[in-house]
Protein backbone atom coordinates (compact mmCIF):
# COMPACT_ATOMS: atom_id res chain seq x y z
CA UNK A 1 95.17 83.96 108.38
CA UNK A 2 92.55 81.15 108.82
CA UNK A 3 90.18 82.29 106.22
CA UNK A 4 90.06 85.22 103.50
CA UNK A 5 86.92 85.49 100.37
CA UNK A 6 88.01 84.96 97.11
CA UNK A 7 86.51 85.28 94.34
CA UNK A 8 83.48 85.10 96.13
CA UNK A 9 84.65 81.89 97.59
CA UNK A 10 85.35 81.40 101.61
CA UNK A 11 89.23 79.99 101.86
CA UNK A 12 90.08 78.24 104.82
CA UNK A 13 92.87 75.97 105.83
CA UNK A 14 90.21 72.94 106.07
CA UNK A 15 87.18 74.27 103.32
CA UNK A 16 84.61 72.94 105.31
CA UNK A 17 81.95 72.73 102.29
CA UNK A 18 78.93 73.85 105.08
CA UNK A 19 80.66 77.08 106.17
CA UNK A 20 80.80 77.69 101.86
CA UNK A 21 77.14 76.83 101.29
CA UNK A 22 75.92 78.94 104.17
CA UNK A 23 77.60 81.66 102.72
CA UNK A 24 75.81 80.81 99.62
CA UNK A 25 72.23 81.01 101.12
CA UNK A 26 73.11 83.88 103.09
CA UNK A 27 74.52 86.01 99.41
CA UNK A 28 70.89 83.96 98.31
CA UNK A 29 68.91 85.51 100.35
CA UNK A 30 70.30 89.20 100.05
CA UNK A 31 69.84 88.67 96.64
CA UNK A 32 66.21 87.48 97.49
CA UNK A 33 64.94 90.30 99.24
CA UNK A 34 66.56 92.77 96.71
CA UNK A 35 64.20 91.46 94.13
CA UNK A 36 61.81 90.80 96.51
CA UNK A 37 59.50 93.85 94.76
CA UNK A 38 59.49 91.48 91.92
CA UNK A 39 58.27 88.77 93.10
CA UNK A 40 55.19 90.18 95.04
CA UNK A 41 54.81 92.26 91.56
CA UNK A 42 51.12 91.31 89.82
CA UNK A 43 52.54 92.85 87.10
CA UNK A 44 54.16 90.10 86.37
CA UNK A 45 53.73 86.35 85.31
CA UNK A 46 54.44 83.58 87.54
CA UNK A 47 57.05 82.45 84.73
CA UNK A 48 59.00 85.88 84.68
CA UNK A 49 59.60 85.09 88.51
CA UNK A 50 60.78 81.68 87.97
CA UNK A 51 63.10 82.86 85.37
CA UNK A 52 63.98 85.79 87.65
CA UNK A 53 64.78 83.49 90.83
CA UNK A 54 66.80 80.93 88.43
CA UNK A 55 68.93 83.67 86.69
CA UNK A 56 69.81 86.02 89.48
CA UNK A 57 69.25 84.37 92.80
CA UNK A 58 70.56 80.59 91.92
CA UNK A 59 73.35 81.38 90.07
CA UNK A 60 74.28 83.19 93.08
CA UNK A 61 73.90 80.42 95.52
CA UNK A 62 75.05 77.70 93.05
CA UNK A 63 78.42 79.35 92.19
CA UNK A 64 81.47 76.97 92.54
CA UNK A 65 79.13 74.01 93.41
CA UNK A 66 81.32 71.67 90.93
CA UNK A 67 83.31 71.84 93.93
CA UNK A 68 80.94 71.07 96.35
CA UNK A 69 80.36 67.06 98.15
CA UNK A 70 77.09 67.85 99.27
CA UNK A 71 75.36 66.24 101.95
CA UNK A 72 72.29 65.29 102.97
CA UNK A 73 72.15 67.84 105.58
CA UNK A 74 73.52 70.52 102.75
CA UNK A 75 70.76 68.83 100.42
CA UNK A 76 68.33 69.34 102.76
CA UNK A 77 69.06 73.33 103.54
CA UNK A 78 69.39 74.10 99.86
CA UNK A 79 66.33 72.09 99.36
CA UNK A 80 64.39 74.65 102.11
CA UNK A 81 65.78 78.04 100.54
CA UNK A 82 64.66 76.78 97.17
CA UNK A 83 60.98 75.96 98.36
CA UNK A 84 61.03 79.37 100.83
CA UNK A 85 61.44 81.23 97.58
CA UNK A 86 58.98 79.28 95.48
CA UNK A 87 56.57 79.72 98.27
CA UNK A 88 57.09 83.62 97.72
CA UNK A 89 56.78 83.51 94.25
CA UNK A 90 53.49 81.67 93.87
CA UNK A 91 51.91 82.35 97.28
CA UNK A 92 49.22 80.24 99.27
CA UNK A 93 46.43 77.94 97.45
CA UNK A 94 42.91 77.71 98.04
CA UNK A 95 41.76 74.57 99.20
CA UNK A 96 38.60 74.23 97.10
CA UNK A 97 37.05 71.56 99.31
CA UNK A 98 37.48 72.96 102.81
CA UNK A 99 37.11 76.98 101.52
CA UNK A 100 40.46 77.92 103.18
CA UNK A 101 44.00 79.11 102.20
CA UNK A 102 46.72 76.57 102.68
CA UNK A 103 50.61 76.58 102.35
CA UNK A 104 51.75 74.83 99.83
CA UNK A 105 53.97 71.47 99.84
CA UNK A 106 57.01 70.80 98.26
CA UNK A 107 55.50 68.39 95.87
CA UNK A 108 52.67 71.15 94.82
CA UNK A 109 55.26 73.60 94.51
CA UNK A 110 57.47 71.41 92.03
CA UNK A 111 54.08 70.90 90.01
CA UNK A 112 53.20 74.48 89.44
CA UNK A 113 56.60 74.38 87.38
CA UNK A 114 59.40 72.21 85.26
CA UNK A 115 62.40 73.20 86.14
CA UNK A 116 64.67 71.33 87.64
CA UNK A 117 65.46 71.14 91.78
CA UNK A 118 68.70 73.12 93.44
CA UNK A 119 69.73 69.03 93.71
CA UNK A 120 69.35 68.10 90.31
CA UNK A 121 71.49 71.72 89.17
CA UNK A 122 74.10 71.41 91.49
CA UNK A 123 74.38 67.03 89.96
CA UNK A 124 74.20 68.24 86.73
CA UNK A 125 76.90 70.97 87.18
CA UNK A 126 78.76 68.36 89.04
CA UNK A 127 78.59 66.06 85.96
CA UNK A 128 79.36 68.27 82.82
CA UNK A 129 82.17 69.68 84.69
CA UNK A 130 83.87 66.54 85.24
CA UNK A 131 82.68 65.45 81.58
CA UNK A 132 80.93 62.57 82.27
């Protein structure tokens, strides 16, 4: 057999750590779009959806990343789902000096909120598991 799940986990004979983190994003985004009514809910505040998409959706995509030697190419795709879903969650900005909607940047997007980037988790989880 050349690869079984367990645990949630893809086995392989090599454990190439992309094939693991697609995987990831790919249980991510399923997850995404079942709480997708959530997120376009006005019902609720912007917070409520940041706590929503760090409790259910990133704890999906981040589990068993103490294992993970991420890459910049991994960085950077992690980095993208993270910003695709913050996009959702606090939609487009008006650009008060040009009177048009605009998309916003990964910059704006971390300064809407303070929590911490996918990078900085996945460093973190890195760190306290290996107790330094």
């Amino acid at each position: 057999m050349e690869h079984y799940r367990y645990l949630g986990t893809t086995i392989t004979n090599q454990n190439p750590i992309h094939e693991e983190i697609k995987s990831r994003l790919k249980s991510g985004t399923a997850y995404y779009h079942s709480v997708q009514n959530l997120v376009f809910s006005s019902l609720l505040s912007k917070n409520i959806k940041i706590e929503t998409f760090r409790s259910v959706i990133l704890s999906v995509v981040l589990y068993g990343c103490e294992t993970w030697s991420v890459s910049l190419r991994e960085e950077h795709r992690l980095m993208v789902f993270e910003n695709m879903v913050l996009r959702k969650i606090f939609g487009p900005k008006r650009d008060e000096a040009r009177g048009h909607w605009r998309r916003l940047h990964k910059d704006g997007l971390y300064g809407l909120h303070f929590s911490p980037n996918i990078i900085r988790v996945i460093n973190q989880e890195v760190c306290y598991r290996r107790g330094m």
